[in-house]
PDB file of N, CA and C in Angstrom:
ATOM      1  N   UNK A   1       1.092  44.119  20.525  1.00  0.00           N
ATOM      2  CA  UNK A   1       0.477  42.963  21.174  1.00  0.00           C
ATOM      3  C   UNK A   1      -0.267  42.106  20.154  1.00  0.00           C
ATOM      4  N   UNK A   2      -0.602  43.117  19.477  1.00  0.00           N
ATOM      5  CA  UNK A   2      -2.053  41.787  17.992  1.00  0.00           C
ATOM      6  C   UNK A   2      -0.787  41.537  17.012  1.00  0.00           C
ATOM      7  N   UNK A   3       0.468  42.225  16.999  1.00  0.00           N
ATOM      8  CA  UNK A   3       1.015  41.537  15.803  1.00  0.00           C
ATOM      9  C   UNK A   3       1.177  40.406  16.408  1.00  0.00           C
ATOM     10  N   UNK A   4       1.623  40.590  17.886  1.00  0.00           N
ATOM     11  CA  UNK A   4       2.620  39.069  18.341  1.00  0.00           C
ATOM     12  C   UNK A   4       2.096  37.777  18.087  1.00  0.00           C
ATOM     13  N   UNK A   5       0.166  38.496  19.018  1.00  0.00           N
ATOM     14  CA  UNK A   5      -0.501  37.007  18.861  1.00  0.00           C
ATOM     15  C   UNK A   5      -0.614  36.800  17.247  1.00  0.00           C
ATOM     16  N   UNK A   6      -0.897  37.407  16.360  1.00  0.00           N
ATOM     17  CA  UNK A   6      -0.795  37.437  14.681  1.00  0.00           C
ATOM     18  C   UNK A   6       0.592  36.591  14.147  1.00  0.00           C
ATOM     19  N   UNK A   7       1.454  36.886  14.975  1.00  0.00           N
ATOM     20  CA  UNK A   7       2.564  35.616  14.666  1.00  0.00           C
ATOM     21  C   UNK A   7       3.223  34.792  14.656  1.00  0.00           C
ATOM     22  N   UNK A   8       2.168  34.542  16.044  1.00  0.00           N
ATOM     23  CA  UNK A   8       1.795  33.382  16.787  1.00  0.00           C
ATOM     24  C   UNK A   8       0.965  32.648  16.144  1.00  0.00           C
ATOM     25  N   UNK A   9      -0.022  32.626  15.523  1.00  0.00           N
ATOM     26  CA  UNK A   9      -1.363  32.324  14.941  1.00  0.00           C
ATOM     27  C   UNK A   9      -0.530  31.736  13.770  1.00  0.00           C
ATOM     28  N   UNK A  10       0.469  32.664  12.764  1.00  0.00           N
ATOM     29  CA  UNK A  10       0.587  32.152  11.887  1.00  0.00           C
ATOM     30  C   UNK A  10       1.707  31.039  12.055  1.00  0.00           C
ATOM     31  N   UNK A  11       2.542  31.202  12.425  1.00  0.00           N
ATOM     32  CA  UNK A  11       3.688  29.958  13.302  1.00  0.00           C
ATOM     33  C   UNK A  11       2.732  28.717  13.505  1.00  0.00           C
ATOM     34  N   UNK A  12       1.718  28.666  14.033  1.00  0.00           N
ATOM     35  CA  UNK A  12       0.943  27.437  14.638  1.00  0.00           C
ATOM     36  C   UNK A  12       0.187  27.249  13.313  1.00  0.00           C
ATOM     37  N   UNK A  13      -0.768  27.943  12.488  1.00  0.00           N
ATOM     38  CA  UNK A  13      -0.687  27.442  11.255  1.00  0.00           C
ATOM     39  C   UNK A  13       0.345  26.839  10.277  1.00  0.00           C
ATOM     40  N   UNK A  14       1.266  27.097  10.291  1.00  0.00           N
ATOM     41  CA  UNK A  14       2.744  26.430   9.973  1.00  0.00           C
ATOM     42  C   UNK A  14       2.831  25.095  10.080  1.00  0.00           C
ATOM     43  N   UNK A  15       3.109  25.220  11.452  1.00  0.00           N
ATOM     44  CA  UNK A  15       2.989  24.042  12.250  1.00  0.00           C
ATOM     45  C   UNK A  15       2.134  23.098  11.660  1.00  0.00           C
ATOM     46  N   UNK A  16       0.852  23.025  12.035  1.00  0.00           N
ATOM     47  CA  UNK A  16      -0.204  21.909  11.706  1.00  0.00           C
ATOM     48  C   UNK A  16      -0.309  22.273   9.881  1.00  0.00           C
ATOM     49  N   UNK A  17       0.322  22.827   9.400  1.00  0.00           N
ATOM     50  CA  UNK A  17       0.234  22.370   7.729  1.00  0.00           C
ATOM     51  C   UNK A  17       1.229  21.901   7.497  1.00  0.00           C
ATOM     52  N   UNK A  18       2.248  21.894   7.998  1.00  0.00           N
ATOM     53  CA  UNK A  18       3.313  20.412   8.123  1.00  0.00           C
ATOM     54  C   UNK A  18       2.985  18.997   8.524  1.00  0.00           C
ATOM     55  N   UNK A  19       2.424  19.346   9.891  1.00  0.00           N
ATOM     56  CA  UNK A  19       1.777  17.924  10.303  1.00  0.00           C
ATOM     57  C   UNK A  19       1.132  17.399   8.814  1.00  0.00           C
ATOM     58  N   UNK A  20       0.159  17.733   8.953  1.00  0.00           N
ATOM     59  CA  UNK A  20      -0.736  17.792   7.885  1.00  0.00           C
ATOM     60  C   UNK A  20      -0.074  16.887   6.593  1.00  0.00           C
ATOM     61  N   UNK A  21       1.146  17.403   5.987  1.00  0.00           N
ATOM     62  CA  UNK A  21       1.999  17.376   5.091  1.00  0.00           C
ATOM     63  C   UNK A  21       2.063  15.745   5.350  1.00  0.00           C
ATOM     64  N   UNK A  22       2.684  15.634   6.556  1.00  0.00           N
ATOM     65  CA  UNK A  22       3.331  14.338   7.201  1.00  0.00           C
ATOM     66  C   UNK A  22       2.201  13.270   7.119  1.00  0.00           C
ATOM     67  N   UNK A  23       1.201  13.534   7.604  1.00  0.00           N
ATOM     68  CA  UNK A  23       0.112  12.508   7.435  1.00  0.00           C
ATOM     69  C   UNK A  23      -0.758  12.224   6.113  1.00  0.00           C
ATOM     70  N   UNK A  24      -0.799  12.875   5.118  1.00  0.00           N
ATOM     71  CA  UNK A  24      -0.762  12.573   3.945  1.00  0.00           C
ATOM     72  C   UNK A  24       0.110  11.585   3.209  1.00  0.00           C
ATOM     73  N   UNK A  25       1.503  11.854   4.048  1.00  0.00           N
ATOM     74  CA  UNK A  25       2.467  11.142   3.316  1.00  0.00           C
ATOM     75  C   UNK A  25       2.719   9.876   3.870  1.00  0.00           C
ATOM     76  N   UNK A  26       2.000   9.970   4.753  1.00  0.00           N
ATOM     77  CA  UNK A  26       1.879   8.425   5.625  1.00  0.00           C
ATOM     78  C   UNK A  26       0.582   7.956   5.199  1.00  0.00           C
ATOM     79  N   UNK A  27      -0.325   8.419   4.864  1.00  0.00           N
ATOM     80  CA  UNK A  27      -1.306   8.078   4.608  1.00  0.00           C
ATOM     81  C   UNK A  27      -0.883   6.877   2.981  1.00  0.00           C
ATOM     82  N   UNK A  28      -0.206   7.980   2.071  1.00  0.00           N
ATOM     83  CA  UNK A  28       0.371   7.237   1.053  1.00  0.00           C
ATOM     84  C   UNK A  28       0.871   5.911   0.643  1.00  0.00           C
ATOM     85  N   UNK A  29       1.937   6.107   2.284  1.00  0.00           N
ATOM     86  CA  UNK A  29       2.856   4.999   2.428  1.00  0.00           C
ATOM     87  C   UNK A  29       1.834   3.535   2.266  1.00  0.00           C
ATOM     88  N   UNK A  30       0.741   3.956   3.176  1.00  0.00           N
ATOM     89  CA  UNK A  30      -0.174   2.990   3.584  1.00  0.00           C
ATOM     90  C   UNK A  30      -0.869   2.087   2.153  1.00  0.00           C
ATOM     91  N   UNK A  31      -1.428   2.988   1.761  1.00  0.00           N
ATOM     92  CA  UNK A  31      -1.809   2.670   0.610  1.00  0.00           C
ATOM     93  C   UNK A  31      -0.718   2.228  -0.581  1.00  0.00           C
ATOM     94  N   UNK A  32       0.216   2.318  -0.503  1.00  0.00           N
ATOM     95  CA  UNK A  32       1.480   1.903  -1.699  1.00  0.00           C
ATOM     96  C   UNK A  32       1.214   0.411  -0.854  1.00  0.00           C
ATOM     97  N   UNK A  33       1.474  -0.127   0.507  1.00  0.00           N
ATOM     98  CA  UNK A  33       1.683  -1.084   1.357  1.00  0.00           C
ATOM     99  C   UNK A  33       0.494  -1.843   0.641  1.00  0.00           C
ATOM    100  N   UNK A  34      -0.368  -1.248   0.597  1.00  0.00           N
ATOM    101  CA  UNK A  34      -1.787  -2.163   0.600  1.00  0.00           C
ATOM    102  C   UNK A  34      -1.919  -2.485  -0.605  1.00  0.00           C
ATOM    103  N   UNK A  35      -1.493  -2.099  -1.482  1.00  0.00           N
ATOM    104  CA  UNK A  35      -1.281  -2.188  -3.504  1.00  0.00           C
ATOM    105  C   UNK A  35      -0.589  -3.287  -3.640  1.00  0.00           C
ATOM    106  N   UNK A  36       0.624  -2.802  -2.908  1.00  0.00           N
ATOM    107  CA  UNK A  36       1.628  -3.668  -3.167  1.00  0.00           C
ATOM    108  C   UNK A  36       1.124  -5.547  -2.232  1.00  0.00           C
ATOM    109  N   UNK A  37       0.312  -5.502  -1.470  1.00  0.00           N
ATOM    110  CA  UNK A  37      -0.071  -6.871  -0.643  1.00  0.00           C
ATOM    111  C   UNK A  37      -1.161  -7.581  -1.456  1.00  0.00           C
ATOM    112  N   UNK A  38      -1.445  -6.321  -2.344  1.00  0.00           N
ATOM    113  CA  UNK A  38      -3.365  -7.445  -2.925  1.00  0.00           C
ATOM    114  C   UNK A  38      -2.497  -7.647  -4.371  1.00  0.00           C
ATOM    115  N   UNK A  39      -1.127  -6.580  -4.767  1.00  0.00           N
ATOM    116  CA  UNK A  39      -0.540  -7.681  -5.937  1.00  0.00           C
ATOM    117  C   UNK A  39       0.145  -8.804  -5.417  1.00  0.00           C
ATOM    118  N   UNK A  40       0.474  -8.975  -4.514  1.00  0.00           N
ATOM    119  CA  UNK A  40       1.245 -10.475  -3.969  1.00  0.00           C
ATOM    120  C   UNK A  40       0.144 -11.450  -4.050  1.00  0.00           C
ATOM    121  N   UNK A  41      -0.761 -10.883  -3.470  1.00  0.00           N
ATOM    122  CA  UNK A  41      -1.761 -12.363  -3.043  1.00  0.00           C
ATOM    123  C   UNK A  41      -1.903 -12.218  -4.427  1.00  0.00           C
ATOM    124  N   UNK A  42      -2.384 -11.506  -5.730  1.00  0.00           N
ATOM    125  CA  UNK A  42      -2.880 -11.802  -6.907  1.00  0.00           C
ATOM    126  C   UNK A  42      -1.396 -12.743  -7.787  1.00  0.00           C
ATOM    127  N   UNK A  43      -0.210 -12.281  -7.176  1.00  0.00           N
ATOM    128  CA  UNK A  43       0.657 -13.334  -7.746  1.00  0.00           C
ATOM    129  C   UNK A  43       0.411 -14.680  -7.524  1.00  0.00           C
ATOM    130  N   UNK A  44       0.387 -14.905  -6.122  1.00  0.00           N
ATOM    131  CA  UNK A  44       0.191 -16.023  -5.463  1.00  0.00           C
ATOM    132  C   UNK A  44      -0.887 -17.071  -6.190  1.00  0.00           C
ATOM    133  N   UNK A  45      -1.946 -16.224  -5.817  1.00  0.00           N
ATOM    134  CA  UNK A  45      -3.034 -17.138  -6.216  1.00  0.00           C
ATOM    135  C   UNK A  45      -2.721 -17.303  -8.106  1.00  0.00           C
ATOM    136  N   UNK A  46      -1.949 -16.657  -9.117  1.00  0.00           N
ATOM    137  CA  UNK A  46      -2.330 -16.781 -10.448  1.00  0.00           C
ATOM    138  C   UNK A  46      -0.815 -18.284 -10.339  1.00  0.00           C
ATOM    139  N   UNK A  47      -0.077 -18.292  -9.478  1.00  0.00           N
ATOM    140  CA  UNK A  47       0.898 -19.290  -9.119  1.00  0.00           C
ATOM    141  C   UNK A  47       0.251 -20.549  -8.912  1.00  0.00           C
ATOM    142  N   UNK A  48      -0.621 -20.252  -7.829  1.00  0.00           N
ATOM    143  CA  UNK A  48      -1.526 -21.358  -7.591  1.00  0.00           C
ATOM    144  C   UNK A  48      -2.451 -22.202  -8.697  1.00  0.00           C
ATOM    145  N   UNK A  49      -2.577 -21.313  -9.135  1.00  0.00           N
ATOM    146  CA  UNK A  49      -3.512 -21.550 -10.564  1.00  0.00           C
ATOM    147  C   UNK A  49      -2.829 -22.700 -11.536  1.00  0.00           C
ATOM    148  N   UNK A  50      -1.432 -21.716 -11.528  1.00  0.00           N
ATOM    149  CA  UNK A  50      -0.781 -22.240 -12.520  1.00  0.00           C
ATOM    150  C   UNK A  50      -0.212 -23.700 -12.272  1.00  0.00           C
ATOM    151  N   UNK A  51      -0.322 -24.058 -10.855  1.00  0.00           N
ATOM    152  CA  UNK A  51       0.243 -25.019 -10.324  1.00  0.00           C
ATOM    153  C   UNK A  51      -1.039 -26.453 -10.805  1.00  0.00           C
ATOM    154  N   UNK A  52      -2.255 -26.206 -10.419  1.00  0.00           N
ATOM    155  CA  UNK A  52      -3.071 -27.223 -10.980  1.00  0.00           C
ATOM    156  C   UNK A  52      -3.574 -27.051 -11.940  1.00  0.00           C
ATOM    157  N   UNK A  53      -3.176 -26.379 -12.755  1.00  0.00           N
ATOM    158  CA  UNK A  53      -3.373 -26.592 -14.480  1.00  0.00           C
ATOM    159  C   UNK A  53      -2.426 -27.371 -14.832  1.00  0.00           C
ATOM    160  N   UNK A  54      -0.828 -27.530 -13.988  1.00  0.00           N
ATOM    161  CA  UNK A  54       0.044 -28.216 -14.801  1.00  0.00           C
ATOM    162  C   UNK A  54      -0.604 -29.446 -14.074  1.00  0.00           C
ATOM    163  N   UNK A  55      -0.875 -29.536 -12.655  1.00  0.00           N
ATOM    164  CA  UNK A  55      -1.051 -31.501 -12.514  1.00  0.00           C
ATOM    165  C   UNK A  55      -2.373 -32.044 -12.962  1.00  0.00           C
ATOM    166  N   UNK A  56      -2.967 -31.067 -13.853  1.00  0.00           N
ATOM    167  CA  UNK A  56      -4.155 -31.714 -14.203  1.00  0.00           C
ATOM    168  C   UNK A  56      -3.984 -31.907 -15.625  1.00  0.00           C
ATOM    169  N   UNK A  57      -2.942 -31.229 -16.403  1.00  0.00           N
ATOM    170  CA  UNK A  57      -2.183 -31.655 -17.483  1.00  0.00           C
ATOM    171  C   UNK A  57      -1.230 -33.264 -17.560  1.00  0.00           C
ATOM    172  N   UNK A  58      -0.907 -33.248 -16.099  1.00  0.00           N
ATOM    173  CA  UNK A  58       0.065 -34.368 -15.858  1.00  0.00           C
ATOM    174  C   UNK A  58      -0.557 -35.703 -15.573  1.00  0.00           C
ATOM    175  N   UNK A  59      -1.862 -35.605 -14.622  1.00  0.00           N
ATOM    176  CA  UNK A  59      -2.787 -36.064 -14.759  1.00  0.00           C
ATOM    177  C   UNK A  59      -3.420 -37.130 -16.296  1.00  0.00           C
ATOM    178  N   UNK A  60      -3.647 -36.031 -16.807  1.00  0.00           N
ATOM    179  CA  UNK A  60      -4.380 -36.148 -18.244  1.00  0.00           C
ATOM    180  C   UNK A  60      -3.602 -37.197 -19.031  1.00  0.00           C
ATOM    181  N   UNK A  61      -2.374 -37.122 -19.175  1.00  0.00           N
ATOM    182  CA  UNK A  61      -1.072 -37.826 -19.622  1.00  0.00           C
ATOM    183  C   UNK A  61      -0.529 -39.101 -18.601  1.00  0.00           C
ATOM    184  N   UNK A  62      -0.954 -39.000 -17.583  1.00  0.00           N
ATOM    185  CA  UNK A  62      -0.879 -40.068 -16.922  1.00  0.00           C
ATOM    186  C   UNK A  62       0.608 -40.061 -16.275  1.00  0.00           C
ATOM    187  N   UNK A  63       1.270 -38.865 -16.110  1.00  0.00           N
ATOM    188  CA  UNK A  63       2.571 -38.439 -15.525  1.00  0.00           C
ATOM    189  C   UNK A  63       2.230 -38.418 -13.954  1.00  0.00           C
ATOM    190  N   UNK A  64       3.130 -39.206 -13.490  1.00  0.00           N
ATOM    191  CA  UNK A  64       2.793 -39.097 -11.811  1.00  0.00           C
ATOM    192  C   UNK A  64       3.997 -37.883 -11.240  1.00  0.00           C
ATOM    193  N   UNK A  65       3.603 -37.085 -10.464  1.00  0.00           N
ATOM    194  CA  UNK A  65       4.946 -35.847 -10.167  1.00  0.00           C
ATOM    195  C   UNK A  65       4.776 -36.393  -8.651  1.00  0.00           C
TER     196      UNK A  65
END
């Protein structure tokens, strides 16, 4: 009877250290997601950047774009 519940106990420990497994690895995902969104906006905005440095170059020269 104590092995059964004993291997029962350990089966369900099993269990939730898989879960476990799974939500770590989602947890991951999340964070790769979120790396990967604050380098976009940091593209973006160094794009942006780059965009009125050139019309303030063009500007300067008296180039109308």
């Amino acid at each position: 009877m104590f092995e059964l519940f004993a291997v029962g106990l350990e089966m369900q420990k099993r269990m939730i250290d898989a879960q476990m497994q799974g939500v770590e690895a989602a947890r991951d995902m999340v964070e790769a997601a979120q790396r990967n969104v604050r380098a976009g906006m940091a593209a973006q905005d160094a794009g942006e950047a780059g965009m009125k440095a050139m019309k303030s170059w063009m500007n300067l020269w008296g180039v109308r774009g």
